[in-house]
Protein backbone atom coordinates (compact mmCIF):
# COMPACT_ATOMS: atom_id res chain seq x y z
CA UNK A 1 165.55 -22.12 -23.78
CA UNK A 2 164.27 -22.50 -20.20
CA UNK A 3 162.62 -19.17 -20.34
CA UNK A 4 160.91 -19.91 -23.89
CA UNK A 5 159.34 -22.83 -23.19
CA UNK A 6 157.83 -21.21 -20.26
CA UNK A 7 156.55 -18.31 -22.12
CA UNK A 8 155.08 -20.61 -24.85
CA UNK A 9 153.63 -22.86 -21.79
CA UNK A 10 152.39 -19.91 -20.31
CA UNK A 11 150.94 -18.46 -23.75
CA UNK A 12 148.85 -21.80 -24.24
CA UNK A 13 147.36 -21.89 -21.39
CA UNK A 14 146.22 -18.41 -21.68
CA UNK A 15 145.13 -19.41 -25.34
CA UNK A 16 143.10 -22.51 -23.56
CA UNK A 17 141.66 -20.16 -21.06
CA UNK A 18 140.76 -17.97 -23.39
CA UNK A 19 139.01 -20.59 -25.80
CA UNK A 20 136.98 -22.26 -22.81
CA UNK A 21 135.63 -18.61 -21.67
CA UNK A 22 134.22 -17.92 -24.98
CA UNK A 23 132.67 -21.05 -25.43
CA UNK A 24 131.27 -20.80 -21.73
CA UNK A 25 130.06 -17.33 -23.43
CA UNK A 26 128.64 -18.53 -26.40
CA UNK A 27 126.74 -21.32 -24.92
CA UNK A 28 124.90 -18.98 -22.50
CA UNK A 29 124.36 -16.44 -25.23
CA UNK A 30 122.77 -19.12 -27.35
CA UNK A 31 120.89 -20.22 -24.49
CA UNK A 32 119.46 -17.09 -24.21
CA UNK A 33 118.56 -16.59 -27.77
CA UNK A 34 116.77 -19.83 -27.37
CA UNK A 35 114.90 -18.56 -24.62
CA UNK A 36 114.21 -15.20 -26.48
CA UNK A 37 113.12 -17.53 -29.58
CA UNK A 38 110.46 -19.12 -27.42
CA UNK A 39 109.38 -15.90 -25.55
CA UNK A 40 108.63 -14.36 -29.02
CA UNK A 41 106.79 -17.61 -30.34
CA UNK A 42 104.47 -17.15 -27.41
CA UNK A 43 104.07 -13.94 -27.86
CA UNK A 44 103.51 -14.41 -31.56
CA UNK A 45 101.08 -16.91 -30.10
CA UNK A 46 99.19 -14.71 -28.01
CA UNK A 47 98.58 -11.67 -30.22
CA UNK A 48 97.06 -14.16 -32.69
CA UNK A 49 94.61 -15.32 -30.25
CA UNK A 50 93.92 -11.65 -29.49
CA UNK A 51 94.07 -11.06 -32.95
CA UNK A 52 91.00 -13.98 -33.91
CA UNK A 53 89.20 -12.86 -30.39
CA UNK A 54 88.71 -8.98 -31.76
CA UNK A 55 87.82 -10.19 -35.31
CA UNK A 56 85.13 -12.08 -33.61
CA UNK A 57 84.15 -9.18 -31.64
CA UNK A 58 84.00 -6.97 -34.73
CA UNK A 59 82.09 -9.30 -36.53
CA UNK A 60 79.99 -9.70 -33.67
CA UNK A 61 79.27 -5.99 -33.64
CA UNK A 62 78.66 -5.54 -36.99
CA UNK A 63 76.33 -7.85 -37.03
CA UNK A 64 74.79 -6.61 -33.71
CA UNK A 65 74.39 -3.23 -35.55
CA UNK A 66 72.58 -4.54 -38.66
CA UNK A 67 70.38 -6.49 -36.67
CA UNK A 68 69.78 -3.42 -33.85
CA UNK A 69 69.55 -0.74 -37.32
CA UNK A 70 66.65 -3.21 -38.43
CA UNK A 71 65.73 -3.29 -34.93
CA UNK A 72 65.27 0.92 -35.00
CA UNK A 73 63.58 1.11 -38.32
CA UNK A 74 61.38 -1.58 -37.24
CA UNK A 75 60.43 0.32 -33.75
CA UNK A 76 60.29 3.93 -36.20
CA UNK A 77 57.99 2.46 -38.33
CA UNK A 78 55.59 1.21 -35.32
CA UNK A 79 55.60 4.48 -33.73
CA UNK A 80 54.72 6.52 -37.02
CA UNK A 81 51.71 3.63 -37.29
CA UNK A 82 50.63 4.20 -33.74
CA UNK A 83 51.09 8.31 -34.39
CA UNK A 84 48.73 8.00 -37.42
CA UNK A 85 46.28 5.92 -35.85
CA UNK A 86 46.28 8.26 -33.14
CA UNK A 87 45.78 11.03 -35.35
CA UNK A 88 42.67 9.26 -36.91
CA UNK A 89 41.36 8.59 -33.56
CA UNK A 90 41.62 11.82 -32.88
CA UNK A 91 39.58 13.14 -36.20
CA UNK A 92 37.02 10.43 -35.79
CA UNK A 93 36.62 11.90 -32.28
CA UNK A 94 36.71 15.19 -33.42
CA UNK A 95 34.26 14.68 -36.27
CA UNK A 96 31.92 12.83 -34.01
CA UNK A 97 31.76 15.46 -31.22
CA UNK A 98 30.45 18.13 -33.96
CA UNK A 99 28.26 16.52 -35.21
CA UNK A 100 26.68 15.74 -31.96
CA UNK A 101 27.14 19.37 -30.76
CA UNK A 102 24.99 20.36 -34.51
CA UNK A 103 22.51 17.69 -32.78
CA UNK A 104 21.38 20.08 -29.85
């Protein structure tokens, strides 16, 4: 009986020893998870800052390019006025100078 009640004494603390190392394991693996839980919030975090800071940028662009397309048409339009007034200066001038060559 002597060598029973050893072996039974013996199996329960193994049993115990067992139990407390996978708690001990358990706690630090949900520790971890916690940790992992708030890296990926913060992460989730970040990318949606990124994620409003490009939409701004894109917005900002597009509305950069409507104005700077205006912009072009605007400057296109000035230098086809300033080519055609050229153009009439030149005929005027033109004009004038043969009629005053007719003159001599």
């Amino acid at each position: 009986m002597v060598t029973r009640d050893i072996l039974y004494i013996s199996l329960s603390v193994a049993a115990l020893t067992a139990t407390v190392f996978w708690v001990w394991l358990l706690w630090y693996m949900i520790r971890i998870f916690k940790s992992i839980e708030g890296l990926v919030e913060d992460f989730r975090d970040r990318l949606s800052t990124i994620d409003t800071i490009l939409n701004t940028i894109h917005e900002k662009l597009n509305s950069t390019h409507v104005q700077l397309s205006l912009l072009v048409e605007g400057v296109k339009q000035l230098m086809s006025f300033i080519n055609t007034r050229r153009e009439t200066k030149k005929r005027r001038s033109n004009s004038r100078a043969s009629s005053s060559t007719d003159d001599f």
